[in-house]
N, C-alpha and C. Protein backbone atom coordinates (compact mmCIF):
# COMPACT_ATOMS: atom_id res chain seq x y z
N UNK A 1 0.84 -1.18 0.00
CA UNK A 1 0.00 0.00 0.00
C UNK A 1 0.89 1.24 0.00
N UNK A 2 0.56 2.24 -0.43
CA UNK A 2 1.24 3.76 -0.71
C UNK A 2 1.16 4.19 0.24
N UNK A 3 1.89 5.06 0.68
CA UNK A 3 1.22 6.61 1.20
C UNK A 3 0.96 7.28 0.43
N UNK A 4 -0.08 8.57 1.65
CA UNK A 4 -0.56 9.12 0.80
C UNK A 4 0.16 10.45 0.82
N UNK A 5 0.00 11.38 -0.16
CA UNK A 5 1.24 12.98 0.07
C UNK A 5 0.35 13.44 1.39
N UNK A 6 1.21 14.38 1.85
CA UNK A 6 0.81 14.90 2.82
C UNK A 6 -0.23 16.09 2.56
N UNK A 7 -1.26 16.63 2.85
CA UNK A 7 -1.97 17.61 3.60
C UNK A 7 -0.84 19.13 2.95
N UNK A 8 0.09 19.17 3.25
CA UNK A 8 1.10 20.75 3.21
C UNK A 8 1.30 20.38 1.55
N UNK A 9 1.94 19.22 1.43
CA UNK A 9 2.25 19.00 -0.05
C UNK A 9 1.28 19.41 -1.10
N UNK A 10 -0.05 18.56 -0.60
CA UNK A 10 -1.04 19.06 -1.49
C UNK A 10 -1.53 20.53 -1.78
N UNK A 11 -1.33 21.36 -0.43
CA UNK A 11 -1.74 22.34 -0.48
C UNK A 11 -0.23 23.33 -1.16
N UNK A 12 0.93 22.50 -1.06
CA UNK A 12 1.76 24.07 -2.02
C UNK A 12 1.30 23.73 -3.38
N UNK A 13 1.42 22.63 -4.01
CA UNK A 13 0.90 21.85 -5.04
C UNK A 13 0.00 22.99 -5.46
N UNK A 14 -1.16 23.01 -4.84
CA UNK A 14 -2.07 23.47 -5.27
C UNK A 14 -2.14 25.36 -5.16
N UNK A 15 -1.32 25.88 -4.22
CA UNK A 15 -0.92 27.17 -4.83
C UNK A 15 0.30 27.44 -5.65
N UNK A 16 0.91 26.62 -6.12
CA UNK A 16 1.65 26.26 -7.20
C UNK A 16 0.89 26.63 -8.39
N UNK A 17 -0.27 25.64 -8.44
CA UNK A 17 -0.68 25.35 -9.41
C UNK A 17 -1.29 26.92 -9.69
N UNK A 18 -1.95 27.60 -9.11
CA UNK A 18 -2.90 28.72 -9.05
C UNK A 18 -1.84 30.24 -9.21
N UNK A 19 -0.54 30.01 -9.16
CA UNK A 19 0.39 31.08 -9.36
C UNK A 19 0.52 30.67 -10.63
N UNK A 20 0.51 29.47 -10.76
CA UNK A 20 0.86 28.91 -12.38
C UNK A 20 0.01 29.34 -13.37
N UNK A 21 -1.57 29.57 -13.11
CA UNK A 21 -2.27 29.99 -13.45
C UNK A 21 -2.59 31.36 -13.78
N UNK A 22 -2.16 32.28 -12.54
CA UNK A 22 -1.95 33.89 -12.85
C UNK A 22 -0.82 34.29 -13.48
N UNK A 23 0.40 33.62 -13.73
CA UNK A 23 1.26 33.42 -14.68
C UNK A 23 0.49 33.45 -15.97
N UNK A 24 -0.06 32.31 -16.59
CA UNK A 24 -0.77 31.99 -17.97
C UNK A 24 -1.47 33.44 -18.48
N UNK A 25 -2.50 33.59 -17.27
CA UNK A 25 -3.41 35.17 -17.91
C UNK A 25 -2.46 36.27 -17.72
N UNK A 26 -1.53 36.49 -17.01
CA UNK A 26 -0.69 37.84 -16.84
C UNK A 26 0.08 37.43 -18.41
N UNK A 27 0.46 36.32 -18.98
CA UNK A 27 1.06 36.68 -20.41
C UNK A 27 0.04 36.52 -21.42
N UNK A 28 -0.90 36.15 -21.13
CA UNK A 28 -1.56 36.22 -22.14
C UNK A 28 -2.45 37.73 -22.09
N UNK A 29 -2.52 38.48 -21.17
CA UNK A 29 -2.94 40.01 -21.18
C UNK A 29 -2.13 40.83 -22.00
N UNK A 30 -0.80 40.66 -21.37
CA UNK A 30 0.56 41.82 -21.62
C UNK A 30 0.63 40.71 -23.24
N UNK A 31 0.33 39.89 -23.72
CA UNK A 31 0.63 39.12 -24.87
C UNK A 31 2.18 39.43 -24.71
N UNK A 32 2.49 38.40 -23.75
CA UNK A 32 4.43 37.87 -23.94
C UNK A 32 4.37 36.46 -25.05
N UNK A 33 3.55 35.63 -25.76
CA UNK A 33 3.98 35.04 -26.90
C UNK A 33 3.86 34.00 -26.19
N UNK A 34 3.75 32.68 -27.36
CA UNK A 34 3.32 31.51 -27.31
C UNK A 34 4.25 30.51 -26.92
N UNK A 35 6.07 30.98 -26.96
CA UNK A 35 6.73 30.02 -25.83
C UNK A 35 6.44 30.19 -24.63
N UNK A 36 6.53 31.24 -23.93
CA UNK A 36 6.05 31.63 -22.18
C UNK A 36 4.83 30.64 -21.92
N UNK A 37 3.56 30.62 -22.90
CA UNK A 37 2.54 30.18 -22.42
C UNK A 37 2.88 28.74 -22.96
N UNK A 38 3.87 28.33 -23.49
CA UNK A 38 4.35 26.54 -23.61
C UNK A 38 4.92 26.07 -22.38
N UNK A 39 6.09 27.17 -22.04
CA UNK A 39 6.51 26.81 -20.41
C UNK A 39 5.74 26.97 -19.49
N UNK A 40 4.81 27.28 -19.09
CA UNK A 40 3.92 27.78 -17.87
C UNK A 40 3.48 26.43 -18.22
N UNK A 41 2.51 26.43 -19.15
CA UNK A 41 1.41 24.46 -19.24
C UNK A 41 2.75 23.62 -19.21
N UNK A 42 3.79 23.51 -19.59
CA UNK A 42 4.59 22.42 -18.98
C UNK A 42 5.18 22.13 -17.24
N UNK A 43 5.13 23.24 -17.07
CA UNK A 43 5.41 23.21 -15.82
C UNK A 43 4.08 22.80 -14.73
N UNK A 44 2.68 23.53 -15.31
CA UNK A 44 1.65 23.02 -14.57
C UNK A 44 1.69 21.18 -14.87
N UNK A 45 1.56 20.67 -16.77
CA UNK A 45 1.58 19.11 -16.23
C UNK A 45 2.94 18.59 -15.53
N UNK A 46 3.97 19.41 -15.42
CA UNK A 46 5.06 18.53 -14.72
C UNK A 46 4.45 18.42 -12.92
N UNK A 47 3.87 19.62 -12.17
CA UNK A 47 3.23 19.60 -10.96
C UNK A 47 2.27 17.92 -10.94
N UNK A 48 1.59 18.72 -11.84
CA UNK A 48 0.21 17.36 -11.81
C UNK A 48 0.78 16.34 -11.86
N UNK A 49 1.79 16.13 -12.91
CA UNK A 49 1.87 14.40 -13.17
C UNK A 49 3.09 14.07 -11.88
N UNK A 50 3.83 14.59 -11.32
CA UNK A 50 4.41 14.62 -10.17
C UNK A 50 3.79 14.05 -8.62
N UNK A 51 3.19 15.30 -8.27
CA UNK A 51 1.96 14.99 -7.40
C UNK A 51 0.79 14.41 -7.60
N UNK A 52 0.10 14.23 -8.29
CA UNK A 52 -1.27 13.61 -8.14
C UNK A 52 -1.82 12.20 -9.18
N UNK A 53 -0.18 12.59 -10.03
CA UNK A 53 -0.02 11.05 -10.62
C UNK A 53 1.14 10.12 -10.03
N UNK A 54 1.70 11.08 -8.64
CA UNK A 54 2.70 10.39 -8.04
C UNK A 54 3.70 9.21 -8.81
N UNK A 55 4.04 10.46 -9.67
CA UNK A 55 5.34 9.62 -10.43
C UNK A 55 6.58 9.67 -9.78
N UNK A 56 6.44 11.03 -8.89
CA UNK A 56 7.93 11.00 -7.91
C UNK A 56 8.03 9.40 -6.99
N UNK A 57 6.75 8.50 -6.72
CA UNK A 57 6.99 7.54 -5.98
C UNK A 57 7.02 6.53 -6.77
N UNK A 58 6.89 6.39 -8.09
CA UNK A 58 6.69 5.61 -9.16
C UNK A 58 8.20 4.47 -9.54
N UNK A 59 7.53 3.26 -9.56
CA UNK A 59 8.90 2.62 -10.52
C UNK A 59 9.51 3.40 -11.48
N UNK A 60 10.91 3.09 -12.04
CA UNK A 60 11.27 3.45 -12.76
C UNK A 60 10.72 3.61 -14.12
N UNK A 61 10.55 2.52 -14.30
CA UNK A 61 9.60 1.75 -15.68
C UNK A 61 8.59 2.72 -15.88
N UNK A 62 7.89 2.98 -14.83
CA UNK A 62 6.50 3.70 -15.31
C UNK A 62 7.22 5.05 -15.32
N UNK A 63 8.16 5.20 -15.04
CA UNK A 63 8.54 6.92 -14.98
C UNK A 63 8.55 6.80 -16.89
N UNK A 64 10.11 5.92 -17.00
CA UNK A 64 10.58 5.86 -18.15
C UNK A 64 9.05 5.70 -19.32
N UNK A 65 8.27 5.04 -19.54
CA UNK A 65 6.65 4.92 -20.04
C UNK A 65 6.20 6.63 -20.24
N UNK A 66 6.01 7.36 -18.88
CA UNK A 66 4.98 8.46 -18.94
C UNK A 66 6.16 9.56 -19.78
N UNK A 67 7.92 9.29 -19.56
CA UNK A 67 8.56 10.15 -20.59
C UNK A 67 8.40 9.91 -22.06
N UNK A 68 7.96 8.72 -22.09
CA UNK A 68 8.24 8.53 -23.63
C UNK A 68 6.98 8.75 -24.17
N UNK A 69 5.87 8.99 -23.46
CA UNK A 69 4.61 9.29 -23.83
C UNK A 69 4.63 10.74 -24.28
N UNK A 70 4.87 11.22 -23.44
CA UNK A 70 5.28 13.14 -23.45
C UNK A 70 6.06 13.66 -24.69
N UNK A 71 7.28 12.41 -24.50
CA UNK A 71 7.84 13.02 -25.57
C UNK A 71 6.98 12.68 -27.21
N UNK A 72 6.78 11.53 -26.95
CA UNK A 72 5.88 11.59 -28.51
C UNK A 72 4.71 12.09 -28.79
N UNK A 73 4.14 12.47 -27.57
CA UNK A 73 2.96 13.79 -27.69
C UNK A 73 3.57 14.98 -28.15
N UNK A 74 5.02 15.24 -28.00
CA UNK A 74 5.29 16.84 -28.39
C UNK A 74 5.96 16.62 -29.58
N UNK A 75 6.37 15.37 -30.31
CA UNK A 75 6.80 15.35 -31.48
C UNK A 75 5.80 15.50 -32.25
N UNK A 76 4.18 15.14 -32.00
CA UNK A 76 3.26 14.98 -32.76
C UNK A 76 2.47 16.34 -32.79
N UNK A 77 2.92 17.55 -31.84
CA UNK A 77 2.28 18.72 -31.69
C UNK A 77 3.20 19.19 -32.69
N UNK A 78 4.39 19.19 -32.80
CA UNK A 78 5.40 19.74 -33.32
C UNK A 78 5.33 19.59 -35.10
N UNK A 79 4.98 18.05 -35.18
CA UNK A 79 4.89 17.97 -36.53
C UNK A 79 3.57 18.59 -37.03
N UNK A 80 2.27 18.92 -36.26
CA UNK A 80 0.95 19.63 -36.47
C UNK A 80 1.52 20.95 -37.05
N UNK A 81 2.15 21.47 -36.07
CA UNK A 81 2.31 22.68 -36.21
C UNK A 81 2.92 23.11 -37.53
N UNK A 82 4.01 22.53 -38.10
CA UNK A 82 4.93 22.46 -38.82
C UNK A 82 3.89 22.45 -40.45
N UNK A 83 2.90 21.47 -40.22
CA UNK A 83 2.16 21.22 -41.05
C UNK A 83 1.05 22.64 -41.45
N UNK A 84 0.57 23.20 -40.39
CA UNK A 84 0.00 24.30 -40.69
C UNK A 84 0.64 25.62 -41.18
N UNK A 85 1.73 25.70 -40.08
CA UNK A 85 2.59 26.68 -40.52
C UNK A 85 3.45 26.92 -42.07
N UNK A 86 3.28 25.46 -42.83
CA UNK A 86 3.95 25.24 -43.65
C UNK A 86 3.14 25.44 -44.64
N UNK A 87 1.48 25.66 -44.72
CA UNK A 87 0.62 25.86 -45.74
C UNK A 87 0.91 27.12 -46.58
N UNK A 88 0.56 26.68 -48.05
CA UNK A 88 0.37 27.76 -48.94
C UNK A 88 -0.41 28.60 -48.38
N UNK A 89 0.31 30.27 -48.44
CA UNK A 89 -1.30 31.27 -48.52
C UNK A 89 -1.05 32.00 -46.93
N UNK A 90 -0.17 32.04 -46.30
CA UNK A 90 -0.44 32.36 -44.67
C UNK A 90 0.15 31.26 -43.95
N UNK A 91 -0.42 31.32 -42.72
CA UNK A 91 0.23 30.69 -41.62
C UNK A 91 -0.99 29.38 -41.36
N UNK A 92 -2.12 29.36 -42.20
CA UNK A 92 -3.11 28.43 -42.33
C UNK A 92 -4.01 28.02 -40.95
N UNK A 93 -3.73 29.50 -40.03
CA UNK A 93 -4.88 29.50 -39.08
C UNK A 93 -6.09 30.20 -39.97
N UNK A 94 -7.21 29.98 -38.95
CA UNK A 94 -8.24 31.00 -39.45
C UNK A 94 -8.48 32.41 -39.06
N UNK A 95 -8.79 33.58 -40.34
CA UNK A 95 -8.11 34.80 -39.86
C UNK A 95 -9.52 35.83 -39.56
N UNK A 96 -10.54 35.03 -39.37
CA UNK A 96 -11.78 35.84 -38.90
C UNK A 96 -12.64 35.90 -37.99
N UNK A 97 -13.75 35.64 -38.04
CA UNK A 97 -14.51 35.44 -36.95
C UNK A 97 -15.07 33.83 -36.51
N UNK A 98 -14.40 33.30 -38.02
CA UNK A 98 -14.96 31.71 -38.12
C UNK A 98 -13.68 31.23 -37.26
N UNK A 99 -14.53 30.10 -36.63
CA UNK A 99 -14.13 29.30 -35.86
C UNK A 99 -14.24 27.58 -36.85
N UNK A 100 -14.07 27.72 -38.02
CA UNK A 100 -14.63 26.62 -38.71
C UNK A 100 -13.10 25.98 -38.98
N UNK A 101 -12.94 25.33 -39.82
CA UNK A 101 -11.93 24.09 -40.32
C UNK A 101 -11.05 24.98 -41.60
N UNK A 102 -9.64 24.66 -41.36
CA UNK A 102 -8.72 25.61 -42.19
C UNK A 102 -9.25 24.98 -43.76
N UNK A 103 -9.44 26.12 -44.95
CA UNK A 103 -10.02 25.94 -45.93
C UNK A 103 -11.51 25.48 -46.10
N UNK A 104 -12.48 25.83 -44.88
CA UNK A 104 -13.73 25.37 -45.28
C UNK A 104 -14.12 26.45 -45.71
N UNK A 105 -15.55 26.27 -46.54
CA UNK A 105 -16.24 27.04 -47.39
C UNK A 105 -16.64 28.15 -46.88
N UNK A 106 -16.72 29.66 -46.88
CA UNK A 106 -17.08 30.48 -46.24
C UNK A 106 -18.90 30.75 -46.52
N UNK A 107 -19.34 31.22 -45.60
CA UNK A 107 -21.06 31.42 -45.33
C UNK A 107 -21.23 32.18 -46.49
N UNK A 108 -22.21 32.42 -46.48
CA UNK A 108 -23.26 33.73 -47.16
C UNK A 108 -23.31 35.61 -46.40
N UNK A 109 -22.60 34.87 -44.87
CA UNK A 109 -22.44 36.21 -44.36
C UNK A 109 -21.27 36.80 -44.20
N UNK A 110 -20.12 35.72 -44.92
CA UNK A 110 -18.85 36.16 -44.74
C UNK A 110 -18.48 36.73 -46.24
N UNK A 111 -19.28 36.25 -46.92
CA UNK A 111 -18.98 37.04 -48.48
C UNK A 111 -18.62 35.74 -49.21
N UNK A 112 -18.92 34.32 -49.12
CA UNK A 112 -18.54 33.38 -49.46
C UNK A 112 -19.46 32.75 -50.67
């Protein structure tokens, strides 16, 4: 059987997490850019998966597992990105009010 974290742990944890958080909106107000707000969410899942997925008490094995998961989650963000960024025409986000699918058909109210 485990222990369980302590009571203090949970609670810096969790104003951790909530500085981590006024971090995120203080750059995303002042717009400091989209690495700052990559390090802030890495650092919040490094808290979480630390504490409350208690990987700090974890076999090795499962450590080594949840790295190699991470890492091929960010190879696969990386190659997304690469893919959009790499489109003819722009940067192949959408540049209006649509929230629709890159290259879908525009409305009748967008002039489409």
């Amino acid at each position: 059987m485990t222990s369980r974290p302590s009571p203090a742990r949970l609670l810096l944890t969790w104003l951790l997490l909530l500085a981590l958080l006024a971090a995120t909106l203080g750059a995303y107000a002042l717009e400091l850019g989209l690495a700052l707000s990559l390090a802030i969410a890495t650092l919040k899942a490094a808290a979480i998966l630390r504490e409350f997925m208690e990987l700090r008490r974890a076999h090795p094995t499962l450590r080594l597992v949840a790295a190699g998961s991470l890492l091929f989650l960010a190879v696969l963000f990386c190659l997304t990105l690469a893919d959009v960024l790499g489109r003819p025409g722009g940067t192949g986000l959408s540049q209006g009010g649509s929230a629709g699918a890159v290259g879908a058909p525009k409305s009748k109210a967008e002039g489409g």
